[in-house]
N, C-alpha and C. Protein backbone atom coordinates (compact mmCIF):
# COMPACT_ATOMS: atom_id res chain seq x y z
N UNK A 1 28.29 37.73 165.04
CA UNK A 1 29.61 38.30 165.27
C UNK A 1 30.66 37.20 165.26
N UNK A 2 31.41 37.54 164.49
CA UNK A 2 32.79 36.37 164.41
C UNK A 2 34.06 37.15 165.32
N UNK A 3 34.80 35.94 165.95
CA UNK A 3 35.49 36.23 167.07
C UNK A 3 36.92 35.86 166.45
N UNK A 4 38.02 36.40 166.59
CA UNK A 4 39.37 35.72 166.67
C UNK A 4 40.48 35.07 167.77
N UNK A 5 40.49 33.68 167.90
CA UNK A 5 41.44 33.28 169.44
C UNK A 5 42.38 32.86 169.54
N UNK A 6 43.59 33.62 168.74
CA UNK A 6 45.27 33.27 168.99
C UNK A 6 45.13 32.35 170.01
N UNK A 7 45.96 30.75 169.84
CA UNK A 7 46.07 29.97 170.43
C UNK A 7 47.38 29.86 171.33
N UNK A 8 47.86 30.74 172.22
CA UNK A 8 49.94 31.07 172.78
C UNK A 8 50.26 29.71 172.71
N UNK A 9 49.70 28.44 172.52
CA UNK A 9 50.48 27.42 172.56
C UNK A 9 51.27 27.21 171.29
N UNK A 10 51.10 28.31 170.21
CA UNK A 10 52.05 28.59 169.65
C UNK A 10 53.23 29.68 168.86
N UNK A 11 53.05 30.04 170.36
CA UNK A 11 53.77 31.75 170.71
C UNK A 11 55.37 31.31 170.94
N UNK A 12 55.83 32.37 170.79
CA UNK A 12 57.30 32.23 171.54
C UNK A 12 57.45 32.51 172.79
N UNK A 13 57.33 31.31 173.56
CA UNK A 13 57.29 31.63 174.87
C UNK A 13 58.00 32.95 175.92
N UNK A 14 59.48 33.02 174.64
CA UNK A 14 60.19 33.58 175.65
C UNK A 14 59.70 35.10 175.11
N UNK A 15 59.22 35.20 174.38
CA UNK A 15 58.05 37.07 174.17
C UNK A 15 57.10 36.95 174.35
N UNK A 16 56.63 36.09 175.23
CA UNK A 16 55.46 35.56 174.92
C UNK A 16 53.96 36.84 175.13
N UNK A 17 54.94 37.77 176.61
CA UNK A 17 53.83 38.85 176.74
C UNK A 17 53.80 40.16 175.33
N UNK A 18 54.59 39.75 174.87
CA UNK A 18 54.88 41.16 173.76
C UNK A 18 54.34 40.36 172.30
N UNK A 19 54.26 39.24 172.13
CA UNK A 19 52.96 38.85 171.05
C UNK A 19 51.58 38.61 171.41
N UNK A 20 51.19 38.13 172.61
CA UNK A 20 49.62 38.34 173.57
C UNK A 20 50.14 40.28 172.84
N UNK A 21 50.41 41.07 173.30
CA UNK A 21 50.00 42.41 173.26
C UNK A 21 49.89 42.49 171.72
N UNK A 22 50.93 42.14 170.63
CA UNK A 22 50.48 42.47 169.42
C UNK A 22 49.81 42.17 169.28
N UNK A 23 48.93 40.66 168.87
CA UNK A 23 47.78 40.52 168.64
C UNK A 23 46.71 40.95 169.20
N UNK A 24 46.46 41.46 170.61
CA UNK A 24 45.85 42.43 171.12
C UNK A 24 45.37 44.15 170.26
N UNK A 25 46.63 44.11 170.09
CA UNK A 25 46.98 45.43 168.85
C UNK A 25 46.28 45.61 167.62
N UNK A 26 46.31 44.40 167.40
CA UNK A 26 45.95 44.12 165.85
C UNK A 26 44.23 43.93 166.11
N UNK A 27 43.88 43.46 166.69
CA UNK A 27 42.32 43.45 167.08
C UNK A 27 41.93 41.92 167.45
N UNK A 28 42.51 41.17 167.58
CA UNK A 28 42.28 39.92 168.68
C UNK A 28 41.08 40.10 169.36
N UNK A 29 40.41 39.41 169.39
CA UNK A 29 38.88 38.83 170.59
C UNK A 29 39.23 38.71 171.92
N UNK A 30 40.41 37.30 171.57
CA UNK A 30 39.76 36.27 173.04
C UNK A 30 41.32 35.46 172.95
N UNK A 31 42.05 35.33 174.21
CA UNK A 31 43.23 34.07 173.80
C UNK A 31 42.72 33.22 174.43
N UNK A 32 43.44 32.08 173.58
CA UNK A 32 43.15 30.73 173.73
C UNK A 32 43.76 29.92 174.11
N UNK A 33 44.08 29.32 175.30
CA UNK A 33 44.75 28.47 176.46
C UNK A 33 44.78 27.24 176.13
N UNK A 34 45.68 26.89 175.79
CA UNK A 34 45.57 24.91 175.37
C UNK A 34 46.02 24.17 176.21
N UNK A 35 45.39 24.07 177.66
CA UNK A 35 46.18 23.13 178.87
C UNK A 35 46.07 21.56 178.51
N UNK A 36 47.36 20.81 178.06
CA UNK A 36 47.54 19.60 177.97
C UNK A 36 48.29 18.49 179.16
N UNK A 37 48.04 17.58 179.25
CA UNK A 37 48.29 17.09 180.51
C UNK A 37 49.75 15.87 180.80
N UNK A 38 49.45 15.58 178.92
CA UNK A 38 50.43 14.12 178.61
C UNK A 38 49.79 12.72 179.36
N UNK A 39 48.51 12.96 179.18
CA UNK A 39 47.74 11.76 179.62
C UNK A 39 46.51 11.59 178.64
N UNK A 40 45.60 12.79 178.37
CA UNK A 40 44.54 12.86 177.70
C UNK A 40 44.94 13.00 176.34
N UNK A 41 45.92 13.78 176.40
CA UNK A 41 46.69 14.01 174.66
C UNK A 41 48.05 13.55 175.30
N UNK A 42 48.99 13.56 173.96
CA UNK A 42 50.26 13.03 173.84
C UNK A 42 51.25 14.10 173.74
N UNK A 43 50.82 14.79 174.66
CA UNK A 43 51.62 15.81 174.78
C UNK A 43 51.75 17.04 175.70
N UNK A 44 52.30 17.52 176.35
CA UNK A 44 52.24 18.36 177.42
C UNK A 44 52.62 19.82 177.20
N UNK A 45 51.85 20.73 177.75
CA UNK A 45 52.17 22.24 176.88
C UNK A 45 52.71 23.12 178.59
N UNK A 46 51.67 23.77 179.13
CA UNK A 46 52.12 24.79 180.25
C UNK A 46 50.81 24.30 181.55
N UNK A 47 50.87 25.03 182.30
CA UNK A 47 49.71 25.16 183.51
C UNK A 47 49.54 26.24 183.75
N UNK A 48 48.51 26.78 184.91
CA UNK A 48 48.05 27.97 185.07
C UNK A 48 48.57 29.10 185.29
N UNK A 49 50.23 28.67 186.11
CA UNK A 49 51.19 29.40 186.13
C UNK A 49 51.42 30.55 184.88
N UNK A 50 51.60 30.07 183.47
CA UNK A 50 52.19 30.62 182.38
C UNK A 50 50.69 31.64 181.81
N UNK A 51 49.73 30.73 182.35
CA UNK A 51 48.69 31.80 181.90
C UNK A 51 48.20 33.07 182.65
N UNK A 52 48.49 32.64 183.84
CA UNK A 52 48.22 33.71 185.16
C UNK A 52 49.40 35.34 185.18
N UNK A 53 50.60 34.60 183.97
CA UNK A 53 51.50 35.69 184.03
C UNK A 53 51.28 36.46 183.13
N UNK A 54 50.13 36.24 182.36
CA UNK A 54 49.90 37.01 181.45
C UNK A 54 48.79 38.45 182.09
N UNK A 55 48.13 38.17 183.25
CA UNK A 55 47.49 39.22 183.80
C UNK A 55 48.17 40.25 184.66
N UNK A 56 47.33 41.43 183.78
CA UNK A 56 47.94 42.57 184.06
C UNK A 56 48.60 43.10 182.89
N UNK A 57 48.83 42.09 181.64
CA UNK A 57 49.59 42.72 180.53
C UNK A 57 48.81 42.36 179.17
N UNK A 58 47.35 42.42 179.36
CA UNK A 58 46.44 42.26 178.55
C UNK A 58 44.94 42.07 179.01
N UNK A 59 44.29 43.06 178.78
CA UNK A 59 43.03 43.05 178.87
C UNK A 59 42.06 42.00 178.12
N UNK A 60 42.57 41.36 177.04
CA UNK A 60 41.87 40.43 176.73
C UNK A 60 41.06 39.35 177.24
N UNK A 61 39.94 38.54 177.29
CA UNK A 61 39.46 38.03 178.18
C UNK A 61 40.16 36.59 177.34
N UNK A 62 40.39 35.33 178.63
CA UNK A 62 40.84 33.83 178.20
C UNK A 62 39.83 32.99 177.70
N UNK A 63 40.12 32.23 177.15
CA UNK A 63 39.20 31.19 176.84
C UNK A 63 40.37 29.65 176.91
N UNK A 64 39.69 29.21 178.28
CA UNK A 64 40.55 27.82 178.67
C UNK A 64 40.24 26.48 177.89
N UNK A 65 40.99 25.69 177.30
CA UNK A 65 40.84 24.49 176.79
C UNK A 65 41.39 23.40 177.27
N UNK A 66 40.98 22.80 178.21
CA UNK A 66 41.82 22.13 179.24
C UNK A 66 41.36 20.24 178.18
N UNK A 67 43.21 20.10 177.82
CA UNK A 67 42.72 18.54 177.25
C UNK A 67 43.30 17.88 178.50
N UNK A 68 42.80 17.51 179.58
CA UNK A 68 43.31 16.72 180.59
C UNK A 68 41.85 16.53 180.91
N UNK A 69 42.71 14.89 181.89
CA UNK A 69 41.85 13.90 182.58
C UNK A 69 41.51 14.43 183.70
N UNK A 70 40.21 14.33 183.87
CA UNK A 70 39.83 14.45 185.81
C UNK A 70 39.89 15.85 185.51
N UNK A 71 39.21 16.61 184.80
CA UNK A 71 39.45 18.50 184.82
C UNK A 71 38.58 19.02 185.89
N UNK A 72 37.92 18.26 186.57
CA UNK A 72 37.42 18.82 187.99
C UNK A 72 38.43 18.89 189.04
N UNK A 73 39.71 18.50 188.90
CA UNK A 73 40.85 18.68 189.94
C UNK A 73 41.23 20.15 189.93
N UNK A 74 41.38 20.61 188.42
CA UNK A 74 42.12 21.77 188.25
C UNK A 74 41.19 22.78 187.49
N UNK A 75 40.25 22.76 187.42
CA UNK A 75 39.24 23.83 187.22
C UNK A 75 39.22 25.03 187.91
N UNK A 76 39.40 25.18 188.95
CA UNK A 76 39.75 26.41 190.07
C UNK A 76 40.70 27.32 189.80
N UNK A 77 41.27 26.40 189.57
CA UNK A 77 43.16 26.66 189.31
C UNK A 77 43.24 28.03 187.62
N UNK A 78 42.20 27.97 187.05
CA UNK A 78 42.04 28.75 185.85
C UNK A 78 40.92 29.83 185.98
N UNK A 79 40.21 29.64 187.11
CA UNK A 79 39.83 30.87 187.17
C UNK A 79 40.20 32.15 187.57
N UNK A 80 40.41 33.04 186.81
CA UNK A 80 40.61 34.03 187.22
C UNK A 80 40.24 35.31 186.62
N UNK A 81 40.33 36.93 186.91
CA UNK A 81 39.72 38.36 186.04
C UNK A 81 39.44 38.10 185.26
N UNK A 82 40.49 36.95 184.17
CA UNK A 82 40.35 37.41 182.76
C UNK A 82 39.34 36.33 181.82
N UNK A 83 39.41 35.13 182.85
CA UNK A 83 38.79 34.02 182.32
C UNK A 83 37.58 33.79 181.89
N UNK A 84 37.15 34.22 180.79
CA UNK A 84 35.67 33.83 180.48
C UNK A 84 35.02 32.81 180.16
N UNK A 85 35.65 31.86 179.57
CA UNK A 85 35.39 30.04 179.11
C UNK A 85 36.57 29.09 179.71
N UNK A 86 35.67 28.47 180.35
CA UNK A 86 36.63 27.14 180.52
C UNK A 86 35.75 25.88 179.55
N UNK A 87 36.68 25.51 178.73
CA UNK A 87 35.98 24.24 178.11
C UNK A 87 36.55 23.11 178.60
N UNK A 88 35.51 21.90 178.90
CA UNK A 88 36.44 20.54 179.28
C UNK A 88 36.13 19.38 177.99
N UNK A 89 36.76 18.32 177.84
CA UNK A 89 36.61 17.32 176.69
C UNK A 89 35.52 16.34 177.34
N UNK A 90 34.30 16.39 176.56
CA UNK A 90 33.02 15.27 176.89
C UNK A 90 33.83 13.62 176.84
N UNK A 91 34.55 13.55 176.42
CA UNK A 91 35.37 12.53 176.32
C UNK A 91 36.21 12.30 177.85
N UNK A 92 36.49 12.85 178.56
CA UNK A 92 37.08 13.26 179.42
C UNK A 92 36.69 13.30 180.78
N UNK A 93 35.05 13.86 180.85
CA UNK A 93 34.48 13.99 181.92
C UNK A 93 33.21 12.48 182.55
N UNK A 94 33.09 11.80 183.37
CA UNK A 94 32.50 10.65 183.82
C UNK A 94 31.02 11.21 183.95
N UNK A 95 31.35 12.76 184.47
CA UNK A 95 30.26 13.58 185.06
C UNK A 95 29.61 14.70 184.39
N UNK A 96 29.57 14.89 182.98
CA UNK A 96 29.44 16.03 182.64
C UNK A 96 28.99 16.94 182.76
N UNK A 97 27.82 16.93 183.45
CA UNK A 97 26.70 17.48 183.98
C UNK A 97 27.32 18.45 185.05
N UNK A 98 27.87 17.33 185.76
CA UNK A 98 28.12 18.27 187.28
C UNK A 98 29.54 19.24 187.19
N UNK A 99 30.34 18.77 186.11
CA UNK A 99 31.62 18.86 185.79
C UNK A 99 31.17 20.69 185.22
N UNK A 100 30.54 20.76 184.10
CA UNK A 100 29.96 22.33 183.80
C UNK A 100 28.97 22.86 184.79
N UNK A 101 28.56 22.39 185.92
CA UNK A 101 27.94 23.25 186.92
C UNK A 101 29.20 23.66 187.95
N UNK A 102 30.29 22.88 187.99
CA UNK A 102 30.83 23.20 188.71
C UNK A 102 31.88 24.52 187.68
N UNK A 103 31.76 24.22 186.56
CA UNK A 103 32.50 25.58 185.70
C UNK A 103 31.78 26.99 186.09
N UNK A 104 30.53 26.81 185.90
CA UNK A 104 29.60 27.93 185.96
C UNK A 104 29.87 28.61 187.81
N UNK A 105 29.88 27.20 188.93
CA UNK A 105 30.08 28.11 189.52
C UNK A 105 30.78 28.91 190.00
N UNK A 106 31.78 29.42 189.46
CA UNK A 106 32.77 30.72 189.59
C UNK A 106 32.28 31.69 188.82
N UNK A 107 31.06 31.77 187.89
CA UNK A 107 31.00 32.95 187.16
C UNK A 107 31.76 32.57 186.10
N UNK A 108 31.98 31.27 185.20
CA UNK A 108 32.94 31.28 184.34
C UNK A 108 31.61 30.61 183.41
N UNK A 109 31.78 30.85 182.09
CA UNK A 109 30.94 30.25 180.84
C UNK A 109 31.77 29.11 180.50
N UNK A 110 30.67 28.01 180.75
CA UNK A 110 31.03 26.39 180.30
C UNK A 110 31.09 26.14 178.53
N UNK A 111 31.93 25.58 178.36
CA UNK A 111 32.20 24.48 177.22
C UNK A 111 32.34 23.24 177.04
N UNK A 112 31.89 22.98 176.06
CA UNK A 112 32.61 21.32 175.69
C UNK A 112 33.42 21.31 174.97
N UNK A 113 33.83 20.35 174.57
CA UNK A 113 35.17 19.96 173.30
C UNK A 113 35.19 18.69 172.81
N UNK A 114 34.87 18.50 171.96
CA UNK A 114 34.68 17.39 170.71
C UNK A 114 35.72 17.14 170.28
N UNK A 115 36.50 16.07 170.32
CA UNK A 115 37.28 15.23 169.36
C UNK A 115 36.63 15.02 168.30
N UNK A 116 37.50 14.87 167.18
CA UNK A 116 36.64 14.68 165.38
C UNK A 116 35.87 13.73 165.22
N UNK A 117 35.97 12.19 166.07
CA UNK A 117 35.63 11.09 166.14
C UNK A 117 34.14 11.24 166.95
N UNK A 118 34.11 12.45 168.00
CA UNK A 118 33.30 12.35 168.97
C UNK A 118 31.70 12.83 168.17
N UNK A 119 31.21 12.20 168.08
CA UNK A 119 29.53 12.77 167.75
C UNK A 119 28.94 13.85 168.61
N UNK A 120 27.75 14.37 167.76
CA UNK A 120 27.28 15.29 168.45
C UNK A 120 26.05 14.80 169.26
N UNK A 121 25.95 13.60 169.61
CA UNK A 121 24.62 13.31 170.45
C UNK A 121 25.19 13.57 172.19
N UNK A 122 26.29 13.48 172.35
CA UNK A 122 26.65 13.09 173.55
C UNK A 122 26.60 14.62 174.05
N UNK A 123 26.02 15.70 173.67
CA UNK A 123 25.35 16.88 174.22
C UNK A 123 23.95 17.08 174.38
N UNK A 124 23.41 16.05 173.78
CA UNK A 124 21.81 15.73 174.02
C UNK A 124 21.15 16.35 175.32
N UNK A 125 21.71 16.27 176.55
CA UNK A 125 21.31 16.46 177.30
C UNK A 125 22.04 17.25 178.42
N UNK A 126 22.82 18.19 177.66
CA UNK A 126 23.23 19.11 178.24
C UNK A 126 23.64 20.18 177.35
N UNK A 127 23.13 20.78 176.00
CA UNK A 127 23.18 21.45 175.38
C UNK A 127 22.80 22.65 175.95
N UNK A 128 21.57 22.78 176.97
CA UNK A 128 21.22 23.89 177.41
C UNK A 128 21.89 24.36 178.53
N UNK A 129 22.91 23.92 179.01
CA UNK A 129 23.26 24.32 179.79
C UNK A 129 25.33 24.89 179.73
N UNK A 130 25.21 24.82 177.83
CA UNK A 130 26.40 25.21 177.45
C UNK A 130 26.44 26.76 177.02
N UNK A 131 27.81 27.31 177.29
CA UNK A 131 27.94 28.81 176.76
C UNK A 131 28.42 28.32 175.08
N UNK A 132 29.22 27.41 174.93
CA UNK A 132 30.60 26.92 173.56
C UNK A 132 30.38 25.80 173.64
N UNK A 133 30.34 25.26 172.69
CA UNK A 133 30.95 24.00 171.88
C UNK A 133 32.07 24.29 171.15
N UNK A 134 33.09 23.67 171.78
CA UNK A 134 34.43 24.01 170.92
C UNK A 134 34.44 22.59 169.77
N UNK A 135 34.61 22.86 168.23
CA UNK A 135 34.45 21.48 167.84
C UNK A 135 36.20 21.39 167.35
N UNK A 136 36.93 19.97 167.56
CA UNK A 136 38.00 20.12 167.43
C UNK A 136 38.31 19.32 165.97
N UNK A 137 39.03 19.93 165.15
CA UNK A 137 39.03 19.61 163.47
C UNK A 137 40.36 19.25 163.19
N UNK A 138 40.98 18.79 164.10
CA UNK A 138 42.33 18.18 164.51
C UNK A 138 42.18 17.40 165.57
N UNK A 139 43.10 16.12 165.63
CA UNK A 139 42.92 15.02 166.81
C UNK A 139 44.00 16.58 167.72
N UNK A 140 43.27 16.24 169.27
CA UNK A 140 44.18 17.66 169.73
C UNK A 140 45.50 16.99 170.49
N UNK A 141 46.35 17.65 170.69
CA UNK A 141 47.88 17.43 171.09
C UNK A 141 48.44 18.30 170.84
N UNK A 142 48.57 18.34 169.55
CA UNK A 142 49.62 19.20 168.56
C UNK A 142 49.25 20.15 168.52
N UNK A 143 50.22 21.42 167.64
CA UNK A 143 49.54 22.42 166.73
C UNK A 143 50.25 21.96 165.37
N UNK A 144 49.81 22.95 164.73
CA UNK A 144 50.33 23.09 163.15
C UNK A 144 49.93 21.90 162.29
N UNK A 145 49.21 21.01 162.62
CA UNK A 145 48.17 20.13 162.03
C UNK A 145 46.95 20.47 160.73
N UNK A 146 47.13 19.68 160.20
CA UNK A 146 45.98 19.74 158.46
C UNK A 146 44.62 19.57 159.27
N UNK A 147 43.63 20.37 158.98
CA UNK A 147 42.41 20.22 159.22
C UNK A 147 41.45 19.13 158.23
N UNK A 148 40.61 18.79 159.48
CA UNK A 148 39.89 17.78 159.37
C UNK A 148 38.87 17.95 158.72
N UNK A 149 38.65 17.50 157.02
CA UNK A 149 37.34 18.39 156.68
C UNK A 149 35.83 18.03 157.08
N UNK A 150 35.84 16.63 157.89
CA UNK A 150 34.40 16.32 158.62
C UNK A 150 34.59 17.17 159.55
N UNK A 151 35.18 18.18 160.20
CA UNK A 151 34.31 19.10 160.67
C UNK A 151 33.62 20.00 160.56
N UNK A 152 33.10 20.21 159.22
CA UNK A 152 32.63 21.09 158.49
C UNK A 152 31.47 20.75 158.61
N UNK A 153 31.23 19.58 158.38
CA UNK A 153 29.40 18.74 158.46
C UNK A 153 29.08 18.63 160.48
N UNK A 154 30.15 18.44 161.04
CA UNK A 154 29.51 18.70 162.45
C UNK A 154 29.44 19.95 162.63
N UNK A 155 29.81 21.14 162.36
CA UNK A 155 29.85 22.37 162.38
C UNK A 155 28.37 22.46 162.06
N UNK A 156 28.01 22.34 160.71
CA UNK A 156 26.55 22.81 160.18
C UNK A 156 25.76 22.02 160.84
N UNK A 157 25.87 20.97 161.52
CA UNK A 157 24.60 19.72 162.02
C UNK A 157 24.19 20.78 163.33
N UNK A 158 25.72 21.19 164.20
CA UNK A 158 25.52 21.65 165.26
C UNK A 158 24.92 23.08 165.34
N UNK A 159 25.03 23.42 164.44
CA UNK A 159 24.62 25.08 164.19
C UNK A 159 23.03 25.04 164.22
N UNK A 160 22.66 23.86 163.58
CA UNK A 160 20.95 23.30 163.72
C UNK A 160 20.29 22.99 164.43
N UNK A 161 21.03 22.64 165.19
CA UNK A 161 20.73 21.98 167.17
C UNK A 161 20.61 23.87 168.02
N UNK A 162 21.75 24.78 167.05
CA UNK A 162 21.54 26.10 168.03
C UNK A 162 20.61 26.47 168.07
N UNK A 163 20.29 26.41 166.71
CA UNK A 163 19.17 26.97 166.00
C UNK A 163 17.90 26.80 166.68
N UNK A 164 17.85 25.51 166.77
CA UNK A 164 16.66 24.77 167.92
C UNK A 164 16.68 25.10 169.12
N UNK A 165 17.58 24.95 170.05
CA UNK A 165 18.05 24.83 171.15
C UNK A 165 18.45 25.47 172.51
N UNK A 166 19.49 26.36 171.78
CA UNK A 166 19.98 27.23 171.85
C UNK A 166 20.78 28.52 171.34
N UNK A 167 19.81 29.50 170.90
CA UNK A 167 20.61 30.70 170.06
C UNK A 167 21.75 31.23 170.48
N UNK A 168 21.82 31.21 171.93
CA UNK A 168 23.20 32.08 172.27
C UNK A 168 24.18 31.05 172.38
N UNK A 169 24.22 29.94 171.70
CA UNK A 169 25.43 29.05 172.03
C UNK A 169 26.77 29.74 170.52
N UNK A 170 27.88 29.46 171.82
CA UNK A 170 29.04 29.99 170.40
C UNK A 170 29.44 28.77 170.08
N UNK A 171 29.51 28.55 168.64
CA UNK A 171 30.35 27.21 168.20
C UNK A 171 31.59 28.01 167.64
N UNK A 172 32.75 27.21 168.17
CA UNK A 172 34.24 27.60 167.81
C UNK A 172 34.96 26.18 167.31
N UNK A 173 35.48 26.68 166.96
CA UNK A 173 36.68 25.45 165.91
C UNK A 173 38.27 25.55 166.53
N UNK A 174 38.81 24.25 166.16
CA UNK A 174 40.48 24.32 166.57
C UNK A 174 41.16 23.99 165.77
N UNK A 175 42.14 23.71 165.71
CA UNK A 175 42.90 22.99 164.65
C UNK A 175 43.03 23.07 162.84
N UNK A 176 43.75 23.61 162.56
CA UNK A 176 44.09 23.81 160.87
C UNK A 176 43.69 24.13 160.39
N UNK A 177 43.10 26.12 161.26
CA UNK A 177 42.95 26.94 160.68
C UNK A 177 43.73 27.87 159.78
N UNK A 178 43.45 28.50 158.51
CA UNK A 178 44.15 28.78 157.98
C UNK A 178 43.54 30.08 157.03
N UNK A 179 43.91 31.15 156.55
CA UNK A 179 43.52 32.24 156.18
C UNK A 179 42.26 31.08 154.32
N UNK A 180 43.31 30.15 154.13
CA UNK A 180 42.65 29.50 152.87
C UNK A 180 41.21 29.01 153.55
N UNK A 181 41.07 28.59 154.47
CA UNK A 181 39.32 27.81 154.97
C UNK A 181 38.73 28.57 155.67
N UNK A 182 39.28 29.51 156.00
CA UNK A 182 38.39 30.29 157.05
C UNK A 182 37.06 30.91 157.08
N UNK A 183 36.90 31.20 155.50
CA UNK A 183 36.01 32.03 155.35
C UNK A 183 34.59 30.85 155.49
N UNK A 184 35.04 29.58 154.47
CA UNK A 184 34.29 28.47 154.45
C UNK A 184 33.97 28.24 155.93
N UNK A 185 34.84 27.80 156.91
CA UNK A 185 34.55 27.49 158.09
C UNK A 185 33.60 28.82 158.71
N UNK A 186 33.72 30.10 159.08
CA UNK A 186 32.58 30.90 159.18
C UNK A 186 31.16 30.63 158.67
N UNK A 187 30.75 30.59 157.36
CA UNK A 187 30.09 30.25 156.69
C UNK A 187 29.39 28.90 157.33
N UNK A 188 30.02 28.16 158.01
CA UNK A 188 29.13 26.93 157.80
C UNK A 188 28.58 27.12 159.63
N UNK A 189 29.16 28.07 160.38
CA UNK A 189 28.27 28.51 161.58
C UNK A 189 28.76 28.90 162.63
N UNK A 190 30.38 28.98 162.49
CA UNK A 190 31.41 29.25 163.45
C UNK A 190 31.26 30.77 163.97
N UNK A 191 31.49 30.85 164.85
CA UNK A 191 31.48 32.05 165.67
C UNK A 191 32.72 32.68 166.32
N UNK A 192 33.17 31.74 166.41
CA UNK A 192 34.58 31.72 167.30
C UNK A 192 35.87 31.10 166.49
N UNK A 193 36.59 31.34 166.32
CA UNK A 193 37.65 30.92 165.46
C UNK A 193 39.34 30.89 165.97
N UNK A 194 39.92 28.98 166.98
CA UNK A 194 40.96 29.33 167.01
C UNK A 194 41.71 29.27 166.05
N UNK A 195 42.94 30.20 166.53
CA UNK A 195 43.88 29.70 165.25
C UNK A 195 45.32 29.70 166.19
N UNK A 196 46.38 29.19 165.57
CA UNK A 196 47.74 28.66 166.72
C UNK A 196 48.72 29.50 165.70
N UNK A 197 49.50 28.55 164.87
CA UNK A 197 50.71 28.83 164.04
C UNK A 197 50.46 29.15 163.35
N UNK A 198 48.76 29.02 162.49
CA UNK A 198 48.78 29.97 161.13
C UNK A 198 48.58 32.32 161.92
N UNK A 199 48.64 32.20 162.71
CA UNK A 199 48.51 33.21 163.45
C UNK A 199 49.92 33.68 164.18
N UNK A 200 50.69 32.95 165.06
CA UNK A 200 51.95 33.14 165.68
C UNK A 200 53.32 33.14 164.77
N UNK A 201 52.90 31.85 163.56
CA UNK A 201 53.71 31.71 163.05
C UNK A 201 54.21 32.65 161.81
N UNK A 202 53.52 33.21 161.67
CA UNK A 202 53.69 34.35 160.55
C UNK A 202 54.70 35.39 160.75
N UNK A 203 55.35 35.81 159.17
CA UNK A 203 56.46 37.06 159.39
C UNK A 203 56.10 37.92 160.23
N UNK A 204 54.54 38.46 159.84
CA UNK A 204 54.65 39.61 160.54
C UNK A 204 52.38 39.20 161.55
N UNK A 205 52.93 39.28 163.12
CA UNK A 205 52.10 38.58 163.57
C UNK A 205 50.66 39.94 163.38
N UNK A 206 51.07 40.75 163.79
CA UNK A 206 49.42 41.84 163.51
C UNK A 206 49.05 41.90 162.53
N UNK A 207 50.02 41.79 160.80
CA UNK A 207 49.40 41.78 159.87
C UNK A 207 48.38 40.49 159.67
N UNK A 208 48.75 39.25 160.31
CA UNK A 208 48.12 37.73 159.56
C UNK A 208 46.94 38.52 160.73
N UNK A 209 46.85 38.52 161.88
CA UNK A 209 45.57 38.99 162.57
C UNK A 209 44.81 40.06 161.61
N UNK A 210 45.10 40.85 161.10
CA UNK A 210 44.35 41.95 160.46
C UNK A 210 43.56 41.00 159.19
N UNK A 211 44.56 39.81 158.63
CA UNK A 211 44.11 39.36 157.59
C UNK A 211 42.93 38.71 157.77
N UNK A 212 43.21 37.82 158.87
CA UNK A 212 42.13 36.96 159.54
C UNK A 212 41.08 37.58 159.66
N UNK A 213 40.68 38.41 160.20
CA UNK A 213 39.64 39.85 160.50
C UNK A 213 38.93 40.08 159.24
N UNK A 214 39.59 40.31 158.19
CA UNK A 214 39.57 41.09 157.21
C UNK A 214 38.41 39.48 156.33
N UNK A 215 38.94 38.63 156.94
CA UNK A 215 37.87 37.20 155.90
C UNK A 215 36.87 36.72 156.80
């Protein structure tokens, strides 16, 4: 099953609940939370505040991407009804281990998150104990970024490790998605698929969701 995860970090904030609902409309999965800190990335987006206002005006379930340092401070802080993934950056965590036991224990499904640079060994020993591997195909900060085409070969390496490993693991992608790669990126083992501005940014936002769907 392939999933779709409008990224609001590149929504119009100030509609922000009335495009969460279109894409809802249009047949959306899962939204996708890009908490940045301006320490871990170079750039700072919202906090739990902006995501918490979204409950009650969408049934959709979240999927958190927290690019900040020390994400065992504010892990709590994102759980909530709607939250089904919190992912933290293996890059990021000292502790990883304890860092996704402490995700799990709220009842929330753990992730990781790969920088393009980051290899896939440094899950060696905690693969089994992941819901997602988010692999990121953009250095993350930004949106509206050219995708990275070595993530295509960690995509398929990692899909081989599921294969082995773990079947119910979802591998999802970030960064410079686009109706042109998408189908390729599915194909090579993706399950989950964010997308930001090629999704928000469009004339008309339920049609590019229908399109997305539709590949």
């Amino acid at each position: 099953m392939y999933q779709l995860a409008p990224s609001i970090l590149s929504a119009d904030f100030s509609k922000l609940g009335e495009e969460v609902s279109a894409v809802e409309e249009a047949g959306a999965h899962i939204i996708h939370i890009d908490i940045m800190d301006g320490h871990f990335v170079p750039n700072i987006s919202y906090g739990p505040a902006v995501m918490k206002s979204l409950l009650g005006k969408t049934k959709l379930p979240f999927d958190v991407h927290l690019m900040i340092e020390d994400p065992d401070k504010y892990i709590k802080e994102f759980v909530t009804e709607n939250t089904k993934y919190i992912s933290v950056h293996a890059e990021a965590c000292v502790h990883l281990h304890r860092t996704l036991q402490y995700i799990k224990s709220f009842g929330v499904e753990a992730g990781v998150a790969l920088n393009p640079s980051t290899p896939l060994n440094v899950l060696e020993y905690v693969i089994n104990d992941l819901d997602m591997v988010l692999i990121m195909s953009v250095n993350p900060g930004f949106g509206g970024q050219s995708f990275i085409p070595s993530a295509l070969d960690k995509v398929k390496q990692l899909k081989k490790l599921k294969d082995e490993l773990n079947p119910n693991l979802v591998i999802a992608i970030d960064g410079g998605i686009t109706l042109n790669n998408v189908k390729e990126i599915v194909d090579a083992g993706v399950n989950l698929v964010v997308a930001g501005s090629s999704v928000f940014g469009a004339p008309d936002i339920k049609e590019r969701v229908k399109e997305f769907l539709s590949l």
